[in-house]
Protein backbone atom coordinates (compact mmCIF):
# COMPACT_ATOMS: atom_id res chain seq x y z
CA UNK A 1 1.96 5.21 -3.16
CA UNK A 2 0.52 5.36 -6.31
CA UNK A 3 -0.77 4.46 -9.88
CA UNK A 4 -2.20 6.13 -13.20
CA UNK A 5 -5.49 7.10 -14.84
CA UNK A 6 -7.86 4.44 -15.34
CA UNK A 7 -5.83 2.47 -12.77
CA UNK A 8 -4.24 5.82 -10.99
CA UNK A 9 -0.74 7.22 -11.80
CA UNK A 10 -0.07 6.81 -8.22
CA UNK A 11 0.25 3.10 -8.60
CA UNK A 12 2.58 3.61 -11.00
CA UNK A 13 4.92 5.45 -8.62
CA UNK A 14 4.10 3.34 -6.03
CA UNK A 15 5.46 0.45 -7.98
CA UNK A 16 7.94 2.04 -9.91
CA UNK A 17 10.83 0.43 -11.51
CA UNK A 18 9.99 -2.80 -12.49
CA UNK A 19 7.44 -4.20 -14.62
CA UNK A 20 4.75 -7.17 -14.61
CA UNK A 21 4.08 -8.81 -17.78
CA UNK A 22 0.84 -10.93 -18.76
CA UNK A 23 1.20 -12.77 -21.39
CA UNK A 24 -1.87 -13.29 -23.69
CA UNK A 25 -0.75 -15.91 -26.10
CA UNK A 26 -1.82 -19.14 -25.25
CA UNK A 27 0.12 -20.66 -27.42
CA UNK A 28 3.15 -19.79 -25.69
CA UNK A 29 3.85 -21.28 -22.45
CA UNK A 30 7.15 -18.81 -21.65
CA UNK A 31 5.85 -15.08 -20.84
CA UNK A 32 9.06 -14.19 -21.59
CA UNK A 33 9.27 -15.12 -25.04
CA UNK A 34 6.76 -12.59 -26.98
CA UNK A 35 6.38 -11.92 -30.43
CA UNK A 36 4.66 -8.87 -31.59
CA UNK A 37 2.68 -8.62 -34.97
CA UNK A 38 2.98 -5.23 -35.83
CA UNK A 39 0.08 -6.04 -38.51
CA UNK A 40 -2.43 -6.76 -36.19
CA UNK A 41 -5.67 -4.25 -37.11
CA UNK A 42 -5.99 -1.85 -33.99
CA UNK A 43 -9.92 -3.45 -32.54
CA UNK A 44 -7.79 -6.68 -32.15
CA UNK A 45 -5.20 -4.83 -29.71
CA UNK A 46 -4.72 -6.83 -26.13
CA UNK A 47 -2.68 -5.45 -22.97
CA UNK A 48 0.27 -7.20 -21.85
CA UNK A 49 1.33 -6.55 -18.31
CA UNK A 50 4.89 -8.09 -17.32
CA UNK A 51 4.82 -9.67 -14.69
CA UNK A 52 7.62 -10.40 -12.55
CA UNK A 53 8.60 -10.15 -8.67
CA UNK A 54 6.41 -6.65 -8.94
CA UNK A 55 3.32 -5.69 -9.99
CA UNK A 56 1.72 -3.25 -12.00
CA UNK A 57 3.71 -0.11 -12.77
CA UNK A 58 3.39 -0.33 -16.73
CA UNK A 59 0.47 -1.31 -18.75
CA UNK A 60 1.20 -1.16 -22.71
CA UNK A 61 -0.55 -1.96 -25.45
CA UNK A 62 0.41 -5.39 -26.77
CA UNK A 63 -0.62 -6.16 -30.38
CA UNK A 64 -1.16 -10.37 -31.00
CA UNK A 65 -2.18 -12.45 -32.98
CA UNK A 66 -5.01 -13.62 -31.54
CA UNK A 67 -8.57 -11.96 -30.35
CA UNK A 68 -9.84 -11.79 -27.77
CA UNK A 69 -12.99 -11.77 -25.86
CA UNK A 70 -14.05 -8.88 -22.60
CA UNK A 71 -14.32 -10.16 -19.33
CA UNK A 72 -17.49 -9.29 -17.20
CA UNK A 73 -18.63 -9.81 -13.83
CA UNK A 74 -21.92 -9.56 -12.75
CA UNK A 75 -21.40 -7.55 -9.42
CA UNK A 76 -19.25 -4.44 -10.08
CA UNK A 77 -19.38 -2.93 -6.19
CA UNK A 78 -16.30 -1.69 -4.92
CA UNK A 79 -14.70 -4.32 -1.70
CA UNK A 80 -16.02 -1.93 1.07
CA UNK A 81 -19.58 -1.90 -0.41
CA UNK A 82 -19.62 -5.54 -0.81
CA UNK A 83 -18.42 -6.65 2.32
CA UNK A 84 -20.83 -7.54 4.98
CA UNK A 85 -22.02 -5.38 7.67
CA UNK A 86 -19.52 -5.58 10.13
CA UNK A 87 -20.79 -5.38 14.07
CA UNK A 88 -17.86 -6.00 16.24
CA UNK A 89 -16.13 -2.89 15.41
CA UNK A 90 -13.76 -0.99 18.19
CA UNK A 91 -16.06 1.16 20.50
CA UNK A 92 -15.92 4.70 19.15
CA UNK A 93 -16.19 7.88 22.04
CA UNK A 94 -18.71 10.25 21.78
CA UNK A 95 -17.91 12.68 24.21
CA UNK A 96 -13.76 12.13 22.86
CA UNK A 97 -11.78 15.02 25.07
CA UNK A 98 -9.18 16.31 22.05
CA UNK A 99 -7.48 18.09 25.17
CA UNK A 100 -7.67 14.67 27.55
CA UNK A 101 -6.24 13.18 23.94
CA UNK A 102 -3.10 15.10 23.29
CA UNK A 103 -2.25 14.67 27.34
CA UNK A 104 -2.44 11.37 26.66
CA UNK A 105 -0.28 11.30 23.05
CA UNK A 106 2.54 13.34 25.13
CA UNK A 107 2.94 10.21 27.69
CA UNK A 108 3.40 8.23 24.75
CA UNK A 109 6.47 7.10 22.32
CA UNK A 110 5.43 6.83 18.30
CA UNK A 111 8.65 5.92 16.23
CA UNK A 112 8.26 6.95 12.49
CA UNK A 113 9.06 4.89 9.63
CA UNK A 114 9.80 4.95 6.03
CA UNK A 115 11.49 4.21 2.59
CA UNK A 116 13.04 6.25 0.57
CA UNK A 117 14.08 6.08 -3.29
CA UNK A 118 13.97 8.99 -5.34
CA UNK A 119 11.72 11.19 -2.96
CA UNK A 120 13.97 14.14 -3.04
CA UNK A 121 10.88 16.38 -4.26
CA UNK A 122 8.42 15.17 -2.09
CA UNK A 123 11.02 14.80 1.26
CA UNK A 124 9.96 19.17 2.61
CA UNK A 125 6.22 18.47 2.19
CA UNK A 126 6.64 14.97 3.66
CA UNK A 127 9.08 16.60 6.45
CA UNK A 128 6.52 19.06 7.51
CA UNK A 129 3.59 17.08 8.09
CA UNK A 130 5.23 14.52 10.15
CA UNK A 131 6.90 16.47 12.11
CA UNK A 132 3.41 18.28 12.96
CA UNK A 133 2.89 14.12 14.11
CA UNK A 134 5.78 13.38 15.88
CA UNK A 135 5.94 16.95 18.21
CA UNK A 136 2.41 14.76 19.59
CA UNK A 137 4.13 12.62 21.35
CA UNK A 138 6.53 12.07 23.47
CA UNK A 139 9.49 14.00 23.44
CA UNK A 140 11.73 10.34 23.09
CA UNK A 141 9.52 9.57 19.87
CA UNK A 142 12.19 9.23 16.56
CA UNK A 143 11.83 9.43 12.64
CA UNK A 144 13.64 6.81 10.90
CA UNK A 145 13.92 6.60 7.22
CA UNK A 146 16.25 3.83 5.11
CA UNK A 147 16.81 5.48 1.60
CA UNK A 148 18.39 2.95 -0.92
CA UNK A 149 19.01 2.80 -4.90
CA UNK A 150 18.56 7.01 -5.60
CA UNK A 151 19.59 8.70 -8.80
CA UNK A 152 18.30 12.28 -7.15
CA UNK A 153 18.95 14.10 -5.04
CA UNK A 154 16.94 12.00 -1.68
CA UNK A 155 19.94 10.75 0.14
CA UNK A 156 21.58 14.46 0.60
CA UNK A 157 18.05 16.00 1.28
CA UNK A 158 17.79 13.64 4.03
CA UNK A 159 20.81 13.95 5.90
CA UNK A 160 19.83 18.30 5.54
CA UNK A 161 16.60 16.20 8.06
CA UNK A 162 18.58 17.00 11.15
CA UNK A 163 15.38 15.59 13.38
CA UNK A 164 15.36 12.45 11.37
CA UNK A 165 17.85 9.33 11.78
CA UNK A 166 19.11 8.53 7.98
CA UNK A 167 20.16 4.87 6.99
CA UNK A 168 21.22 3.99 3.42
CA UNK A 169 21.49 0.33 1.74
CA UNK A 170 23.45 2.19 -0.76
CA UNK A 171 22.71 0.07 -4.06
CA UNK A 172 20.59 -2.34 -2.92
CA UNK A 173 19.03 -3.80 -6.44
CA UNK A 174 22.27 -5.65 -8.00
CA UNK A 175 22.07 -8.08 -5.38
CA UNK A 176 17.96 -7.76 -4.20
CA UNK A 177 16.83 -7.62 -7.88
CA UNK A 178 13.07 -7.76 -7.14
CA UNK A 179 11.81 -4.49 -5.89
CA UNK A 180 8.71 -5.97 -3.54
CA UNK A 181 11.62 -7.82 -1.66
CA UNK A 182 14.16 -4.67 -1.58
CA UNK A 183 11.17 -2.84 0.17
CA UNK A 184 10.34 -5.52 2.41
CA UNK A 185 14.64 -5.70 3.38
CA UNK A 186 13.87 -1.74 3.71
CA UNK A 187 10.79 -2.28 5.67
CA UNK A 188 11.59 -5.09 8.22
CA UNK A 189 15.07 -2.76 8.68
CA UNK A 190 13.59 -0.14 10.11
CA UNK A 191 10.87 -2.67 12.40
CA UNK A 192 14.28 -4.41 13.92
CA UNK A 193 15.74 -0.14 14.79
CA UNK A 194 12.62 0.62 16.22
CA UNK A 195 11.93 -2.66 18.00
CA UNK A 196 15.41 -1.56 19.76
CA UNK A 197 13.93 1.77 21.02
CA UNK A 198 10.27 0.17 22.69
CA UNK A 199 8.03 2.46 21.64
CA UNK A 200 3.97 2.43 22.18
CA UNK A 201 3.28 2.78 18.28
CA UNK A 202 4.59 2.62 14.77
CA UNK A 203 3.66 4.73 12.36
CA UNK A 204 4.66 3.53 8.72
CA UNK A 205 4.46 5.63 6.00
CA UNK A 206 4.95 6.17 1.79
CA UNK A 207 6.93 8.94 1.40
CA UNK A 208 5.85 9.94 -2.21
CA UNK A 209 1.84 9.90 -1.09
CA UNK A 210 1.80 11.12 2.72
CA UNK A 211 0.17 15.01 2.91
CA UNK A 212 -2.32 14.77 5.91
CA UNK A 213 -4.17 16.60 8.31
CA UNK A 214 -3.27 16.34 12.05
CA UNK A 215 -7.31 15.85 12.68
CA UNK A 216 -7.07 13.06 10.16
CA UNK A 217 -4.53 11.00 11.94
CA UNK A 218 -6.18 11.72 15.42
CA UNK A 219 -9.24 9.96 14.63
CA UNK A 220 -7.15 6.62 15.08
CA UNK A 221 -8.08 7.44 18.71
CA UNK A 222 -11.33 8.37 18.81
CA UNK A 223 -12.05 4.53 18.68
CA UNK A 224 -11.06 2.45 21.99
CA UNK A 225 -7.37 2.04 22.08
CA UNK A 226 -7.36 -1.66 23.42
CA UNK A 227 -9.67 -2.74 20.61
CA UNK A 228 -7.76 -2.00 17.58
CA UNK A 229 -4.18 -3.39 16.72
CA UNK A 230 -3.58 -1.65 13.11
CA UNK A 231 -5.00 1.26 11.27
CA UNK A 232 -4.74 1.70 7.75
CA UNK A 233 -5.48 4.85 5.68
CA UNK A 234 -8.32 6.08 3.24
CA UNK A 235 -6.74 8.18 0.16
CA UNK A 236 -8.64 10.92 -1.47
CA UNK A 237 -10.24 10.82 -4.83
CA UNK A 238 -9.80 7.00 -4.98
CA UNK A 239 -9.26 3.98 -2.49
CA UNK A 240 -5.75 3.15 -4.90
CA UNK A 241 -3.85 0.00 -3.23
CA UNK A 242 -5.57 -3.26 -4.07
CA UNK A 243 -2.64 -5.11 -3.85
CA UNK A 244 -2.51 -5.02 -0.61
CA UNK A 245 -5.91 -5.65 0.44
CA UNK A 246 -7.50 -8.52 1.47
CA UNK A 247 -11.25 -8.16 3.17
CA UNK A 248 -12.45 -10.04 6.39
CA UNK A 249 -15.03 -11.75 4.15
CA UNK A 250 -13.60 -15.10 2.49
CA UNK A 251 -15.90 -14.23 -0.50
CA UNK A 252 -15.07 -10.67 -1.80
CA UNK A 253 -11.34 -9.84 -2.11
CA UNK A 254 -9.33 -12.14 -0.21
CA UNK A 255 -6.79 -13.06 -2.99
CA UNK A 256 -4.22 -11.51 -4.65
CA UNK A 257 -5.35 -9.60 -7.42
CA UNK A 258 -2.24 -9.29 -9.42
CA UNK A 259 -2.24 -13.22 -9.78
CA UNK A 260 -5.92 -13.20 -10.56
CA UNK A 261 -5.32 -11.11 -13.62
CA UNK A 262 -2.46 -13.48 -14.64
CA UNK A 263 -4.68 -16.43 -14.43
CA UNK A 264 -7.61 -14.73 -16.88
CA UNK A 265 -5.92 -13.53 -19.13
CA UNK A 266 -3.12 -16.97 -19.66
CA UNK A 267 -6.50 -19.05 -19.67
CA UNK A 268 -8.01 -21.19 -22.45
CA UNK A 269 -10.80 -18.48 -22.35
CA UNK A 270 -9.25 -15.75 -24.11
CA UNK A 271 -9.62 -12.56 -21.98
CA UNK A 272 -8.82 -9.12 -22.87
CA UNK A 273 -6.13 -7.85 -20.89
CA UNK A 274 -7.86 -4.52 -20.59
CA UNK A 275 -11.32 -5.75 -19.32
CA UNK A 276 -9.28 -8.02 -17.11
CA UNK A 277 -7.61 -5.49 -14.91
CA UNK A 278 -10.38 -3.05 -15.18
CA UNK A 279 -12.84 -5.86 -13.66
CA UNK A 280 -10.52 -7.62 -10.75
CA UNK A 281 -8.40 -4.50 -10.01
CA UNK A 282 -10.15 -0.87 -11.64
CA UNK A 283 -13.90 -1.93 -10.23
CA UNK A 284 -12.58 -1.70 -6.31
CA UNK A 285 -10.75 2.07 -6.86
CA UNK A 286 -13.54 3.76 -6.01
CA UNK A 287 -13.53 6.35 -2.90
CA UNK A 288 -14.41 5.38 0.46
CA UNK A 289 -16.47 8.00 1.70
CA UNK A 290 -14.96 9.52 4.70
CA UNK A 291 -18.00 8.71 6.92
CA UNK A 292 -17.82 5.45 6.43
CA UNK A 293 -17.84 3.15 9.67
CA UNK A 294 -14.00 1.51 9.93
CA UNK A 295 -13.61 -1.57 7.96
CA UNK A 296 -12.15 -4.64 9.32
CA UNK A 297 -9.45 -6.33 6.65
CA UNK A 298 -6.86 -9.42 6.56
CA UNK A 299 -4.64 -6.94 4.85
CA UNK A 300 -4.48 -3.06 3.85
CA UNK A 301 -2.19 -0.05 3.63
CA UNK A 302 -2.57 2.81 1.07
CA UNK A 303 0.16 4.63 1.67
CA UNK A 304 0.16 4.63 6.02
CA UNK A 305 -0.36 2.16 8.58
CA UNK A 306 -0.44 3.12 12.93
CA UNK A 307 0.57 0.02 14.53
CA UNK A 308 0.32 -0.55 18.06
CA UNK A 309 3.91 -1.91 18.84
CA UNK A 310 3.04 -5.18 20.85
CA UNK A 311 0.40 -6.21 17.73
CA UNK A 312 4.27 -6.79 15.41
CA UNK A 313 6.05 -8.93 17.59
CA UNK A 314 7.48 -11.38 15.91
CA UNK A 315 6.10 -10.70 12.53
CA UNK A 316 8.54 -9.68 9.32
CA UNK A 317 7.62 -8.00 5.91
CA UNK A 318 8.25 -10.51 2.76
CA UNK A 319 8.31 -10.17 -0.85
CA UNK A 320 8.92 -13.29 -1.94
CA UNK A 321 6.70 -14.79 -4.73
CA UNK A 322 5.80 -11.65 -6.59
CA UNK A 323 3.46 -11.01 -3.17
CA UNK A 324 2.74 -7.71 -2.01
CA UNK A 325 5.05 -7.13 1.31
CA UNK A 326 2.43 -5.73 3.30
CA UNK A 327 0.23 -9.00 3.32
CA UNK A 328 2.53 -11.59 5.03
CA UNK A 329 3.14 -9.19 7.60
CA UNK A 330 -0.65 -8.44 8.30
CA UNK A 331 -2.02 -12.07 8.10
CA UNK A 332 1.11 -12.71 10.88
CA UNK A 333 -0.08 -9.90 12.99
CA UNK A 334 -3.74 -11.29 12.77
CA UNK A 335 -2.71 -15.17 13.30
CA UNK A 336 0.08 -14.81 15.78
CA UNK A 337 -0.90 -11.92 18.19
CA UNK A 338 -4.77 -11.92 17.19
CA UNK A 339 -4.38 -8.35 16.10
CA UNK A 340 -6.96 -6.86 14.35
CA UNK A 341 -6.39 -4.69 11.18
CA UNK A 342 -9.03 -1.60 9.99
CA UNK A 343 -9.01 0.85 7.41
CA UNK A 344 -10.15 3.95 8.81
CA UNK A 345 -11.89 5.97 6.17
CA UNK A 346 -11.40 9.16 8.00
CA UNK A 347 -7.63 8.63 8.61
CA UNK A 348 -7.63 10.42 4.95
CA UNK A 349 -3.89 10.96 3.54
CA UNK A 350 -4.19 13.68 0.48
CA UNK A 351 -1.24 14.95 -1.71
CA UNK A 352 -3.60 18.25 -2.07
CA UNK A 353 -4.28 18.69 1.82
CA UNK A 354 -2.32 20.74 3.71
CA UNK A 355 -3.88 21.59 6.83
């Protein structure tokens, strides 16, 4: 999903709805209770983020008080360049059969999954390239999608998705007020419906960012089925969900970011908001090159995750303590069925490809 400009609009979509804020006064011990100074000169300007049970999907201007100073960091790779070379990565073919491939995909049962709220635009592009995905497999494989909390059009364009079973929460956010926990209910949903029909793999994807190329997802299975559990996409232009990522290496991004940017900027030292989300979050949303090797992670997503069925098992999605839902489920995939969790840079999902 997605985010904006310096920090991508598609983040912004991809956390629509509500807002994080960070407070910058540390005077003020309640974030909630902010008091603008409209006479502040513009050079002493500092971003306030609000921070609640989600993160990031507006970043405003916030005039204070008090200055503030940049923040720096000394190394400003991206995760993937920073990470140590990894050497026990799945066994890729190099003599891969495309034809033996697809024989193989057709003995095999891939239920799709995937959230919907206010998608009704994106649901025919979204339609057509999963389908393209699903007609792989076997002929017993299912679309599932759980819609909740619309104001367009998405529930009625969904049930016109004759090939696709439809579930709605109906309004969901009255009584699940914290969006990261309504898409975890959504989420772990949909696991528990396709748990029920034992498929091979799960494919779980954003509706608002998924456009990709059938030669793009195949490359999941150029690498040696029994030696990967999870893989997790690349995105064109820029690698945009931080969020959920956390690397292999204890020592480069295995925290959550969104917490890290609370913790500057609340501190006795003063940070600008600005700097402060531009050096934890902005530095690491750089492009992964497609021909990068895969990259084994704690914790990713970026819009689509292939999950070998048997890798979940008793593993849920949470959103509890403004966390990103995708990393409780990962870390139990990794801790209680040793599953091991990749981003494949070539599995590339693109809103402008359409091939």
């Amino acid at each position: 999903m997605k985010f904006c400009k310096l920090y991508s609009w598609r983040t912004f979509v991809y956390l629509s709805t509500t807002t994080i804020i960070v407070v910058i006064h540390r005077l003020i011990s309640d974030p909630k209770n902010l008091h603008a100074n409209e006479n502040v000169p513009a050079n002493r300007a500092m971003v306030s983020v609000e921070y609640n049970s989600m993160t990031t999907n507006r970043i405003t201007p916030w005039k204070i008080t008090e200055r503030c100073r940049p923040y720096s960091i000394r190394d400003s790779r991206p995760f993937f360049e920073r990470e140590p070379k990894q050497m026990n990565l799945p066994r890729r073919f190099s003599n891969h059969s495309r034809y033996g491939l697809l024989r193989t995909l057709k003995s095999l049962r891939l239920v799709v999954v995937a959230c919907a709220h206010n998608v009704a635009k994106e649901i025919p592009q979204f339609r057509s390239h999963v389908e393209r995905i699903i007609h792989l497999f076997h002929s017993s494989s299912r679309i599932l999608i759980f819609e909740s909390d619309s104001t367009d059009n998405t529930l009625a364009s969904l049930h016109q998705w004759t090939t696709a079973q439809v579930y709605t929460g109906g309004r969901l956010e009255p009584t699940i007020p914290a969006r990261s926990e309504r898409i975890a209910y959504c989420r772990n949903t949909l696991i528990h419906k396709a748990r029920m029909l034992e498929p091979d793999y799960l494919l779980t994807l954003d509706m608002d960012i998924f456009v990709g190329s059938l030669s793009a997802f195949l490359t999941n299975f150029d690498y040696d089925m029994k030696e990967w559990s999870v893989m997790t996409a690349n995105v064109g232009g820029f690698y945009y969900d931080i969020w959920a990522l956390r690397t292999l290496s204890e020592l480069n991004l295995n925290y959550d970011v969104w917490q890290r940017v609370w913790a500057l900027i609340r501190g006795s030292s003063k940070y600008c908001g600005e700097s402060v989300i531009d050096q934890v979050i902005g530095i690491h949303k750089k492009p992964i090159p497609t021909s990068h090797d895969l990259l084994e992670v704690r914790s990713a997503f970026s819009g689509a995750g292939l999950y070998k069925m048997s890798s979940i098992q008793n593993c849920q999605y949470s959103g509890e303590n403004s966390t990103c839902e995708h990393v409780p489920f990962h870390l139990c995939i990794r801790e209680k069925n040793r599953g091991r969790i990749f981003i494949n840079p070539s599995f590339r999902i693109d809103h402008t490809n359409d091939t």
